[in-house]
PDB file of N, CA and C in Angstrom:
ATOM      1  N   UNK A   1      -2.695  32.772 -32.842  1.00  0.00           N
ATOM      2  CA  UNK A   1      -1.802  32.077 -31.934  1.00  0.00           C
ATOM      3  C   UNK A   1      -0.822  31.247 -32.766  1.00  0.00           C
ATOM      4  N   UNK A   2       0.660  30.938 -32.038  1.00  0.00           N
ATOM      5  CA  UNK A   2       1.617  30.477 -33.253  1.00  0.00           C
ATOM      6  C   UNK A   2       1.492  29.101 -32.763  1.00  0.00           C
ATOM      7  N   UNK A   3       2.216  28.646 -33.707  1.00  0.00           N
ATOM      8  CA  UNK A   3       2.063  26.504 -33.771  1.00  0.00           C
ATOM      9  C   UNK A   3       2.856  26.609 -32.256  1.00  0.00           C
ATOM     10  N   UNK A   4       3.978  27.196 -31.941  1.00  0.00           N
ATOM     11  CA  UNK A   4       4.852  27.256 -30.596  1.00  0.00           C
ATOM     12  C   UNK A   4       3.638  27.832 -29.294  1.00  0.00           C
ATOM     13  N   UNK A   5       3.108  28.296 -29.307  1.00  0.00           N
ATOM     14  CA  UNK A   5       1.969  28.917 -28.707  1.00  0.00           C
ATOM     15  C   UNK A   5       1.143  27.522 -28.126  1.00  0.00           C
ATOM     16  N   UNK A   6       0.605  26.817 -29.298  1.00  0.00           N
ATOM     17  CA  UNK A   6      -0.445  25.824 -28.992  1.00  0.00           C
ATOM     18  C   UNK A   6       0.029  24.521 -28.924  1.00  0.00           C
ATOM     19  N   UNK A   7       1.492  24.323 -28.810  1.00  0.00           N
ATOM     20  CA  UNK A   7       2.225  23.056 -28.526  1.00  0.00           C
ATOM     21  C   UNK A   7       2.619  23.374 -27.361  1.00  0.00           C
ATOM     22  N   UNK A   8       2.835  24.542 -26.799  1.00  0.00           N
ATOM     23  CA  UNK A   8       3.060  24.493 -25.424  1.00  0.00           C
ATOM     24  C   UNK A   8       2.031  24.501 -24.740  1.00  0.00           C
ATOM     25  N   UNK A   9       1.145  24.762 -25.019  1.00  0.00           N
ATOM     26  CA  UNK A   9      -0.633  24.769 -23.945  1.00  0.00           C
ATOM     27  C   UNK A   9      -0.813  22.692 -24.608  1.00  0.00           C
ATOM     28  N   UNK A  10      -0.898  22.351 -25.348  1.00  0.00           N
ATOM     29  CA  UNK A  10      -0.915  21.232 -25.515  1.00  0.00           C
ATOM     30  C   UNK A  10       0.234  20.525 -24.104  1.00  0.00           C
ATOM     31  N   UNK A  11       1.221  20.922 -24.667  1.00  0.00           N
ATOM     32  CA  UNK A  11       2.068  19.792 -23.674  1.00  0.00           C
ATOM     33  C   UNK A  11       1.861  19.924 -21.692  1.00  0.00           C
ATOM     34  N   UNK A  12       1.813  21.278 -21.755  1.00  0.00           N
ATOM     35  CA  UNK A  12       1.367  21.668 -20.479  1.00  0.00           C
ATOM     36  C   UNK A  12       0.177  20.832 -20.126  1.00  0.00           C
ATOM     37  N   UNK A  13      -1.011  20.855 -20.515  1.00  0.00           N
ATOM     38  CA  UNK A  13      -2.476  19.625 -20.349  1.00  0.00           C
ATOM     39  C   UNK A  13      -1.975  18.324 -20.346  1.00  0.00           C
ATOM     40  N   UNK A  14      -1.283  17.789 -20.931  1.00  0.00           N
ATOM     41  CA  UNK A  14      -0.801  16.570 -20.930  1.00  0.00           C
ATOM     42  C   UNK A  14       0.377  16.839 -20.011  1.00  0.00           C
ATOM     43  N   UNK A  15       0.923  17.147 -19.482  1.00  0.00           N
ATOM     44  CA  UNK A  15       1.755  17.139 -18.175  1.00  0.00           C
ATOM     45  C   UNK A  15       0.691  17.833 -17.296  1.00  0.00           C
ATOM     46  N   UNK A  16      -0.129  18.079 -17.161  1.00  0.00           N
ATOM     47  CA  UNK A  16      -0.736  17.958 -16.012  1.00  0.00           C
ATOM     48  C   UNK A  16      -1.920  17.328 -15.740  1.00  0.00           C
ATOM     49  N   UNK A  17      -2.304  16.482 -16.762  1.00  0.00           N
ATOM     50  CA  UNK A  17      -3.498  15.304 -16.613  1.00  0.00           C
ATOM     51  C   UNK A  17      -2.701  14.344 -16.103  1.00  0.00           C
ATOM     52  N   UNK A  18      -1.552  13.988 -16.778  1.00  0.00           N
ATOM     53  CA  UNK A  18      -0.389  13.097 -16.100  1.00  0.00           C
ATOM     54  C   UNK A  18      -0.271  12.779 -14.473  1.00  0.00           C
ATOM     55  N   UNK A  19      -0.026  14.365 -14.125  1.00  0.00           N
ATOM     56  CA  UNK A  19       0.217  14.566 -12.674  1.00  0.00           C
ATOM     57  C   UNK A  19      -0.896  14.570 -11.900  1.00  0.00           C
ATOM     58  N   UNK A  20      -2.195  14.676 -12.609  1.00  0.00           N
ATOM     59  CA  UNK A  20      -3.566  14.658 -11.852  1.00  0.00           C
ATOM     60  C   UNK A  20      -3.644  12.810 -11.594  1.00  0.00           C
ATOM     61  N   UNK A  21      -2.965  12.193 -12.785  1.00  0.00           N
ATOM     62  CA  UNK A  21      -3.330  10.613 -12.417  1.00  0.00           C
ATOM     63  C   UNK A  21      -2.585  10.126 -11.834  1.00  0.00           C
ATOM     64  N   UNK A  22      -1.516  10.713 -11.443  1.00  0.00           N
ATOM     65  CA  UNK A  22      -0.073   9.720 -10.117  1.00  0.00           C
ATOM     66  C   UNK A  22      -0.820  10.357  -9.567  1.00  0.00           C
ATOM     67  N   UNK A  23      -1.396  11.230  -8.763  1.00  0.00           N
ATOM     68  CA  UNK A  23      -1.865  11.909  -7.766  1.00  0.00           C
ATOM     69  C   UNK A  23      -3.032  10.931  -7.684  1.00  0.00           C
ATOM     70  N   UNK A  24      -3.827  10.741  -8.096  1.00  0.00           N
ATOM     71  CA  UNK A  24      -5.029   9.554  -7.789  1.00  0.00           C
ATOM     72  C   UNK A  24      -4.822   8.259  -7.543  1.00  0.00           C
ATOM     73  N   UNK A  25      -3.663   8.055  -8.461  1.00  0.00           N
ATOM     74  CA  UNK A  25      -3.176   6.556  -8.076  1.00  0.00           C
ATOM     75  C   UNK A  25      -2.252   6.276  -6.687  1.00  0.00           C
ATOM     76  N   UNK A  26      -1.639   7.718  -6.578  1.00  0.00           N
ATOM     77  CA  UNK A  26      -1.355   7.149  -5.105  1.00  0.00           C
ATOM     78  C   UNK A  26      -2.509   7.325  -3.631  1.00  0.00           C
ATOM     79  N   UNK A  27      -3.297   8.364  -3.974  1.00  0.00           N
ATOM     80  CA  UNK A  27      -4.429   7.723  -3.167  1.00  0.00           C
ATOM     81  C   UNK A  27      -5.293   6.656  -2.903  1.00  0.00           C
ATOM     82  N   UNK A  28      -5.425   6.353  -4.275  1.00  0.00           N
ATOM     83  CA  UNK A  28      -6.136   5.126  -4.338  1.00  0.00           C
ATOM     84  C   UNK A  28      -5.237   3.853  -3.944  1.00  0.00           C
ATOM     85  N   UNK A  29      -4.391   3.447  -4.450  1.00  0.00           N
ATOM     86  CA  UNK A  29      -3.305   2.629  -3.493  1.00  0.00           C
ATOM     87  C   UNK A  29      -3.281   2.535  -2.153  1.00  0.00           C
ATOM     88  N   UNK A  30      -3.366   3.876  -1.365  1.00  0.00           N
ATOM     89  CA  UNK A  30      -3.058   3.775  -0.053  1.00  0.00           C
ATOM     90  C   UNK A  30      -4.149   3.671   0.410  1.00  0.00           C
ATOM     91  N   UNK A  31      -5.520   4.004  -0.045  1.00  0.00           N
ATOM     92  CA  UNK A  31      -6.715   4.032   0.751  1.00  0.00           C
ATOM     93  C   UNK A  31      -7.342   2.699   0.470  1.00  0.00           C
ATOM     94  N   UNK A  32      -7.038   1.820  -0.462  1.00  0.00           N
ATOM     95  CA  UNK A  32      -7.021   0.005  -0.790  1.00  0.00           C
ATOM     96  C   UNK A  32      -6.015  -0.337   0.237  1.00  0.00           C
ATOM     97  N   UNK A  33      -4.944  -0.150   0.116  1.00  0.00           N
ATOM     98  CA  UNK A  33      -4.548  -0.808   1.117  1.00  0.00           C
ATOM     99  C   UNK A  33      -4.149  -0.817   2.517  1.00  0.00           C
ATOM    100  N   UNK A  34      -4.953   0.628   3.065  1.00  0.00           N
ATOM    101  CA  UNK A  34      -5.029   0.598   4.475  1.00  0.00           C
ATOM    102  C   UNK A  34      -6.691  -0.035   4.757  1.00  0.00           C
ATOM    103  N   UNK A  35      -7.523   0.090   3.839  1.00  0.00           N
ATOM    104  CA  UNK A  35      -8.749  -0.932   3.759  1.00  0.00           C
ATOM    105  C   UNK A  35      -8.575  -2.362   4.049  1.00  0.00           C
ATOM    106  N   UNK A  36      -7.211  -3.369   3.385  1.00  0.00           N
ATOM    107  CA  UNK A  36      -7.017  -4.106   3.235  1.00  0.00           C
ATOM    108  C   UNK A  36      -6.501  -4.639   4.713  1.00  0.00           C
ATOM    109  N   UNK A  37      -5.631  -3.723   4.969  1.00  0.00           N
ATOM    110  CA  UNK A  37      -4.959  -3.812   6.626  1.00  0.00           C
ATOM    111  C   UNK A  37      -6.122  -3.448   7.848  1.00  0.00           C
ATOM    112  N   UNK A  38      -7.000  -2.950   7.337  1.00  0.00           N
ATOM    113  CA  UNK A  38      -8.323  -2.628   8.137  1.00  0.00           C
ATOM    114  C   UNK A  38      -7.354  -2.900   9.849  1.00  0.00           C
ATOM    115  N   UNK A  39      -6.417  -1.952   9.691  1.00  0.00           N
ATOM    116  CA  UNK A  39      -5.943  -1.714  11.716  1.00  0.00           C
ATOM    117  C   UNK A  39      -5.499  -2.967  12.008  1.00  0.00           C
ATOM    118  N   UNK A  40      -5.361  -3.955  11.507  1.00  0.00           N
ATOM    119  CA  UNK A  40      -4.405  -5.141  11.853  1.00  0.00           C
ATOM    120  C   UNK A  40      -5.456  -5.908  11.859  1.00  0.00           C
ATOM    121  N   UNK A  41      -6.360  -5.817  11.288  1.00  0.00           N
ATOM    122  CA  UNK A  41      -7.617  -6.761  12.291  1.00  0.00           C
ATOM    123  C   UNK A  41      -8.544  -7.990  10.670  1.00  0.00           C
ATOM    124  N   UNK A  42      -7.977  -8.804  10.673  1.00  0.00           N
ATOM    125  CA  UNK A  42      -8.930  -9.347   9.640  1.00  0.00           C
ATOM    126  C   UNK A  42     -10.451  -9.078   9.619  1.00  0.00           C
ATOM    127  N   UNK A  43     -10.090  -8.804   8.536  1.00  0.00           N
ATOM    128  CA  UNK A  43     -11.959  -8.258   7.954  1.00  0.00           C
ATOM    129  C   UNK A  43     -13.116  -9.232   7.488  1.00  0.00           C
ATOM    130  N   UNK A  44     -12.902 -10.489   7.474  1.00  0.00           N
ATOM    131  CA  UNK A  44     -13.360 -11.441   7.957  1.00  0.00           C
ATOM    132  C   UNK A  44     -14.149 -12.719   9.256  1.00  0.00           C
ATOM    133  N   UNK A  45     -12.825 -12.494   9.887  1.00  0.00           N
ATOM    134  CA  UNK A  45     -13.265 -13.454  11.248  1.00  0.00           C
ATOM    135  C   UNK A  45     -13.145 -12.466  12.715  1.00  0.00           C
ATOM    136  N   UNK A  46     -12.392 -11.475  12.476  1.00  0.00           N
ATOM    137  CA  UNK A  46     -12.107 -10.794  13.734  1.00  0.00           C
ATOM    138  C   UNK A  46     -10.945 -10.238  14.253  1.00  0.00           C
ATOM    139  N   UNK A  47      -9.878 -11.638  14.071  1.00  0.00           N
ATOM    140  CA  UNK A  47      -8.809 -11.727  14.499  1.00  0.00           C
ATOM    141  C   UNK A  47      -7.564 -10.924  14.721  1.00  0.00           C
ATOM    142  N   UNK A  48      -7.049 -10.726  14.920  1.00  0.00           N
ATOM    143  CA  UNK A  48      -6.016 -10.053  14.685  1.00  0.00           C
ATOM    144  C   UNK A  48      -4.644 -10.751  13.486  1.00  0.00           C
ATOM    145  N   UNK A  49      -4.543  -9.799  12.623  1.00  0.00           N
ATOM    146  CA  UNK A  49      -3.241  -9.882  11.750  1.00  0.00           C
ATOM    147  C   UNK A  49      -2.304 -10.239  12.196  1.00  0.00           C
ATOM    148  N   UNK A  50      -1.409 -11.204  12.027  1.00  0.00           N
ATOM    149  CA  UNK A  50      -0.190 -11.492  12.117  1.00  0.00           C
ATOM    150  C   UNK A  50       0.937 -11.047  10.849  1.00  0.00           C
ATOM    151  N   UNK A  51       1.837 -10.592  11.349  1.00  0.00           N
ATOM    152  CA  UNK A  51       2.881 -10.313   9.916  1.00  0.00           C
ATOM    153  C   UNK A  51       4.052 -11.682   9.765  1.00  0.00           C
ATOM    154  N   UNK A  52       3.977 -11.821   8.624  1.00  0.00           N
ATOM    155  CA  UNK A  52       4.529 -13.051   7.939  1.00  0.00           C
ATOM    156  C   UNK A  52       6.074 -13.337   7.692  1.00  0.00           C
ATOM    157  N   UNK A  53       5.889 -11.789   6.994  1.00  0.00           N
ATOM    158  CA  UNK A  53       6.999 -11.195   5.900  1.00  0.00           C
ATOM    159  C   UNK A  53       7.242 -10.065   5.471  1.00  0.00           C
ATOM    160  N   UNK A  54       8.456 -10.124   5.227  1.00  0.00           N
ATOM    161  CA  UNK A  54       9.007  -8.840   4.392  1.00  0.00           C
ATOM    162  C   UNK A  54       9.124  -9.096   2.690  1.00  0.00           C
ATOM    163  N   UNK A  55       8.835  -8.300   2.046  1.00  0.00           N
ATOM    164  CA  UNK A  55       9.382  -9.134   0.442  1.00  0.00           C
ATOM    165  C   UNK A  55      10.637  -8.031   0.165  1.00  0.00           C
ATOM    166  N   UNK A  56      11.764  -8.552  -0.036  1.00  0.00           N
ATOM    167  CA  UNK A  56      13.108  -8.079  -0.156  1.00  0.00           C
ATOM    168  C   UNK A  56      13.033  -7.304  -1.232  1.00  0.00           C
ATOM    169  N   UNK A  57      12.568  -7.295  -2.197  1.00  0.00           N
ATOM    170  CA  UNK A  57      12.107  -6.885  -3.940  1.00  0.00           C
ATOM    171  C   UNK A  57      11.724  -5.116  -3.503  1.00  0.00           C
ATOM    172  N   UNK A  58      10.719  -4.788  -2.357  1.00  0.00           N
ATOM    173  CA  UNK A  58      10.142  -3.602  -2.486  1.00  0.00           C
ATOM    174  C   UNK A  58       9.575  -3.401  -1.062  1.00  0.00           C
ATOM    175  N   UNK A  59      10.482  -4.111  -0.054  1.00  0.00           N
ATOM    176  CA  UNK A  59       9.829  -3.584   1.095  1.00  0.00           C
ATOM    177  C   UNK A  59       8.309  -4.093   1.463  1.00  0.00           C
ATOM    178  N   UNK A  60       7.403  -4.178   0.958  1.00  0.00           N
ATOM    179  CA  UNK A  60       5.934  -4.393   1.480  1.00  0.00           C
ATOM    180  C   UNK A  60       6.201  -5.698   2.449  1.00  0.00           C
ATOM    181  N   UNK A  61       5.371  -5.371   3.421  1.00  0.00           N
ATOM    182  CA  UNK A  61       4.876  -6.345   4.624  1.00  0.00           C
ATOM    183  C   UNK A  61       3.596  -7.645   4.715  1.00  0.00           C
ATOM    184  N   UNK A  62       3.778  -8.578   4.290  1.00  0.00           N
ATOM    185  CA  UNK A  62       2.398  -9.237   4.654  1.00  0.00           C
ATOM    186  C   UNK A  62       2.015  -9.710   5.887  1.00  0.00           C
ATOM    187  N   UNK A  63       0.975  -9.766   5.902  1.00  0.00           N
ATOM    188  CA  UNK A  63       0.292  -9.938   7.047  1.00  0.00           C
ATOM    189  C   UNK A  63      -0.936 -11.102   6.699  1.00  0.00           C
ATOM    190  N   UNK A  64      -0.917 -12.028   7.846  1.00  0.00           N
ATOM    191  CA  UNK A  64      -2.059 -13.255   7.618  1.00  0.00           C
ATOM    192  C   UNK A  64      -3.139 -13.194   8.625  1.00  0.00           C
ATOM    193  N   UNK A  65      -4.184 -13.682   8.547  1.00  0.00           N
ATOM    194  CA  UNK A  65      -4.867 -14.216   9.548  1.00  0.00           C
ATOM    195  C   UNK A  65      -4.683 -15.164  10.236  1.00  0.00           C
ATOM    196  N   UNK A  66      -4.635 -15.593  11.907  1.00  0.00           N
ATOM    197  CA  UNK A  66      -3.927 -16.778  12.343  1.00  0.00           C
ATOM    198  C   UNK A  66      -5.025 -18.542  12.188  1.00  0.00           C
ATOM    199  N   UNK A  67      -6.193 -17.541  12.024  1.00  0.00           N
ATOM    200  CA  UNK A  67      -7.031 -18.579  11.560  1.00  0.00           C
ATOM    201  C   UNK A  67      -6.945 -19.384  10.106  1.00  0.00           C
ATOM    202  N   UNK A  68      -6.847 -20.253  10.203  1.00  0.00           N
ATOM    203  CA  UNK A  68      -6.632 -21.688   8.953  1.00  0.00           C
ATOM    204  C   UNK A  68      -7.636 -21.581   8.236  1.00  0.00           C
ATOM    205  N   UNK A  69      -8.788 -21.560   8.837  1.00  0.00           N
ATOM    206  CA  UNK A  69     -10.298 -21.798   8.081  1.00  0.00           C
ATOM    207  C   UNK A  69      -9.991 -20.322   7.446  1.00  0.00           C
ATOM    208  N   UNK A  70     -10.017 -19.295   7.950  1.00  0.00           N
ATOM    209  CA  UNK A  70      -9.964 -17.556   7.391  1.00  0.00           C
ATOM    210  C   UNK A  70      -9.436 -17.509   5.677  1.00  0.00           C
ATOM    211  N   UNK A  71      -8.016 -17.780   5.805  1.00  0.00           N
ATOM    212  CA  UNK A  71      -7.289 -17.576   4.447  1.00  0.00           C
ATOM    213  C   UNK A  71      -7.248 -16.050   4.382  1.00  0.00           C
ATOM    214  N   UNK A  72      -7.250 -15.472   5.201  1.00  0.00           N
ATOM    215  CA  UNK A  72      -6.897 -13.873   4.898  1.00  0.00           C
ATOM    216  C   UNK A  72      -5.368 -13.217   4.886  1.00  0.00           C
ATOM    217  N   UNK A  73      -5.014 -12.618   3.616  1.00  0.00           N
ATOM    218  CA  UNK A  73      -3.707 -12.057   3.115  1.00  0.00           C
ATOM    219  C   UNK A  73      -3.773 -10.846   2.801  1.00  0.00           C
ATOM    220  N   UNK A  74      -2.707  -9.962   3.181  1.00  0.00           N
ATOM    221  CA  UNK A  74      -2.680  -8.146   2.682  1.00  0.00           C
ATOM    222  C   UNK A  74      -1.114  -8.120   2.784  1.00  0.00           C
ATOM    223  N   UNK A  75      -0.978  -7.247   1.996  1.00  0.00           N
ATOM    224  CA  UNK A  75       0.800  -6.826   1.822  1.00  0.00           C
ATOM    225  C   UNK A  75       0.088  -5.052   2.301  1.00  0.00           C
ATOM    226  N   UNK A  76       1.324  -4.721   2.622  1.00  0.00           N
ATOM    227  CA  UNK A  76       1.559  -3.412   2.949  1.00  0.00           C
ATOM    228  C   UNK A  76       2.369  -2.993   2.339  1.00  0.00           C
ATOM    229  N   UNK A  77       2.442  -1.599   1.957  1.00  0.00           N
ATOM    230  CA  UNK A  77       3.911  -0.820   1.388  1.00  0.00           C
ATOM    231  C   UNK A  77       3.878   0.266   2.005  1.00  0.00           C
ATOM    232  N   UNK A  78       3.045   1.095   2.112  1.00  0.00           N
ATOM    233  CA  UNK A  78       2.891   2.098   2.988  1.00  0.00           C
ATOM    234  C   UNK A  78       3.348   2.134   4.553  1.00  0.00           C
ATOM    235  N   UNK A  79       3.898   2.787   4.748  1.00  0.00           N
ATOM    236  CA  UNK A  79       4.988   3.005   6.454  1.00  0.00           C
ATOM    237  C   UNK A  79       3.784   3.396   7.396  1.00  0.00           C
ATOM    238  N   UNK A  80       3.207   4.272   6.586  1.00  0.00           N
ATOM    239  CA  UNK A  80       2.595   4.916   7.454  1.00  0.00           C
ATOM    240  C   UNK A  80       0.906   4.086   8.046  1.00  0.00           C
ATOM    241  N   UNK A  81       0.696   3.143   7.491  1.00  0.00           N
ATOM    242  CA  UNK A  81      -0.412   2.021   7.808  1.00  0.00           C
ATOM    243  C   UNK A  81      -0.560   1.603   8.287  1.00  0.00           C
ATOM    244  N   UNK A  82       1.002   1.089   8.345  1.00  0.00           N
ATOM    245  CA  UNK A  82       0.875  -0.574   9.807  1.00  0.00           C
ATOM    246  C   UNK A  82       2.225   0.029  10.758  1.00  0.00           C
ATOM    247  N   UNK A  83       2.079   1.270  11.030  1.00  0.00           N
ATOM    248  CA  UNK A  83       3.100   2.130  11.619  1.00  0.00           C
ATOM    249  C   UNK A  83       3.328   1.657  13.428  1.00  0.00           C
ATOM    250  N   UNK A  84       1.651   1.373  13.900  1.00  0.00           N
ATOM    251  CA  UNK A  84       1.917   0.765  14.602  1.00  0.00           C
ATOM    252  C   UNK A  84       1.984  -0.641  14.809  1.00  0.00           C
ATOM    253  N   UNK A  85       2.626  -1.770  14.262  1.00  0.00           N
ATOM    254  CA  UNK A  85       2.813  -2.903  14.248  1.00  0.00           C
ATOM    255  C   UNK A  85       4.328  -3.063  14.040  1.00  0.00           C
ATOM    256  N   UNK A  86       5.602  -2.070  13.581  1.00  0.00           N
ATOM    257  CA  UNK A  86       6.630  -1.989  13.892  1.00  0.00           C
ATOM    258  C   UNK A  86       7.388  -2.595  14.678  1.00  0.00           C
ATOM    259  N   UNK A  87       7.074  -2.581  16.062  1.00  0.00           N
ATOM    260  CA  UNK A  87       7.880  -3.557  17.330  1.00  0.00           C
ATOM    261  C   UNK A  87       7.365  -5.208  17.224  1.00  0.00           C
ATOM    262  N   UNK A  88       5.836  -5.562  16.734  1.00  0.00           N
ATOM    263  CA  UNK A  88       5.861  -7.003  16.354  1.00  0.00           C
ATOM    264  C   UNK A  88       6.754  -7.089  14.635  1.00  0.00           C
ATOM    265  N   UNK A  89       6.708  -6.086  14.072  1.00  0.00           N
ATOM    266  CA  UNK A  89       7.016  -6.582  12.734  1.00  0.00           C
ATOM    267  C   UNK A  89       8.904  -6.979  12.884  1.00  0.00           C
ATOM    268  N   UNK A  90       9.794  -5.796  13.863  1.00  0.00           N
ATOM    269  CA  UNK A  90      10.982  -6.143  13.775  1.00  0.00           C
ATOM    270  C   UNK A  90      11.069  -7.436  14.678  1.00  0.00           C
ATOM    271  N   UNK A  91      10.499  -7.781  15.554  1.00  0.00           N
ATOM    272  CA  UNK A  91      10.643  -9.153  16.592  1.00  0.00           C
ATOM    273  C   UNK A  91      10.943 -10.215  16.096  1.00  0.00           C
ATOM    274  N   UNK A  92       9.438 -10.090  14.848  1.00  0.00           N
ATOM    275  CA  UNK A  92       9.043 -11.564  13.948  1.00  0.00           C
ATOM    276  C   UNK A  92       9.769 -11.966  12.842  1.00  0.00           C
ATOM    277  N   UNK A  93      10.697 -10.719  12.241  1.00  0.00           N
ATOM    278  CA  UNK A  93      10.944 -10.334  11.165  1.00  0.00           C
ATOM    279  C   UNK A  93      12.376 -11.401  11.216  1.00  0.00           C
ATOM    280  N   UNK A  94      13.300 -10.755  12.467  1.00  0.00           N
ATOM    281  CA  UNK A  94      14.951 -11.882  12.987  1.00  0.00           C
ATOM    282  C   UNK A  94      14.382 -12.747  12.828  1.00  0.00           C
ATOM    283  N   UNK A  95      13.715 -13.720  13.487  1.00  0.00           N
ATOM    284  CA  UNK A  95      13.381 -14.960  13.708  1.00  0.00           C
ATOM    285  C   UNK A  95      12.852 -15.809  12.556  1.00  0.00           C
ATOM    286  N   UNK A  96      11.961 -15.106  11.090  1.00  0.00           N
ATOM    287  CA  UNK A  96      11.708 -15.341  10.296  1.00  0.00           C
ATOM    288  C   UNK A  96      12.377 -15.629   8.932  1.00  0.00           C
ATOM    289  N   UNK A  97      13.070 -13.928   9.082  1.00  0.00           N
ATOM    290  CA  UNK A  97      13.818 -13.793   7.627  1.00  0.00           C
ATOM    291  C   UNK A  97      14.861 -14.437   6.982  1.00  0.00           C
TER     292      UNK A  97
END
């Protein structure tokens, strides 16, 4: 086999271990942080999530617990997570931003 032979099977494995780990990392991202959003519902006290904010930087959404004692915080980036919270998120969002 020529040196051109085994630098291309080399680079090929390393472009595709590459692509095997964005591929995990974006699962793992989204499945943390639809965990985190656990359906709007703090995973703590019960409550229902309130959204806070937008962060201008990258889009993600936070969301609080309305309980004081709680202290519960999650950002979102994913659309597809808090997909239904949309009509409270644009309401809160004028009045906030």
């Amino acid at each position: 086999m020529s040196v051109g032979g085994v630098l291309c099977i080399l680079v090929g494995t390393i472009l595709a271990v590459l692509g095997i780990m964005v591929i995990v990392i974006f699962v793992w991202t989204y499945n943390d942080e639809k965990k985190r959003y656990n359906g709007g519902v703090c995973p703590q006290c019960g409550k229902k999530l309130r959204y806070f904010k937008t962060d201008p930087s990258d889009g993600a959404r936070g969301y609080e617990c309305p309980d004081e004692k709680c202290d519960y915080t999650c950002w979102v980036s994913w659309e597809k997570i808090d997909k239904d919270a949309d009509r409270v998120r644009e309401r809160t969002s004028k009045g906030s931003d």
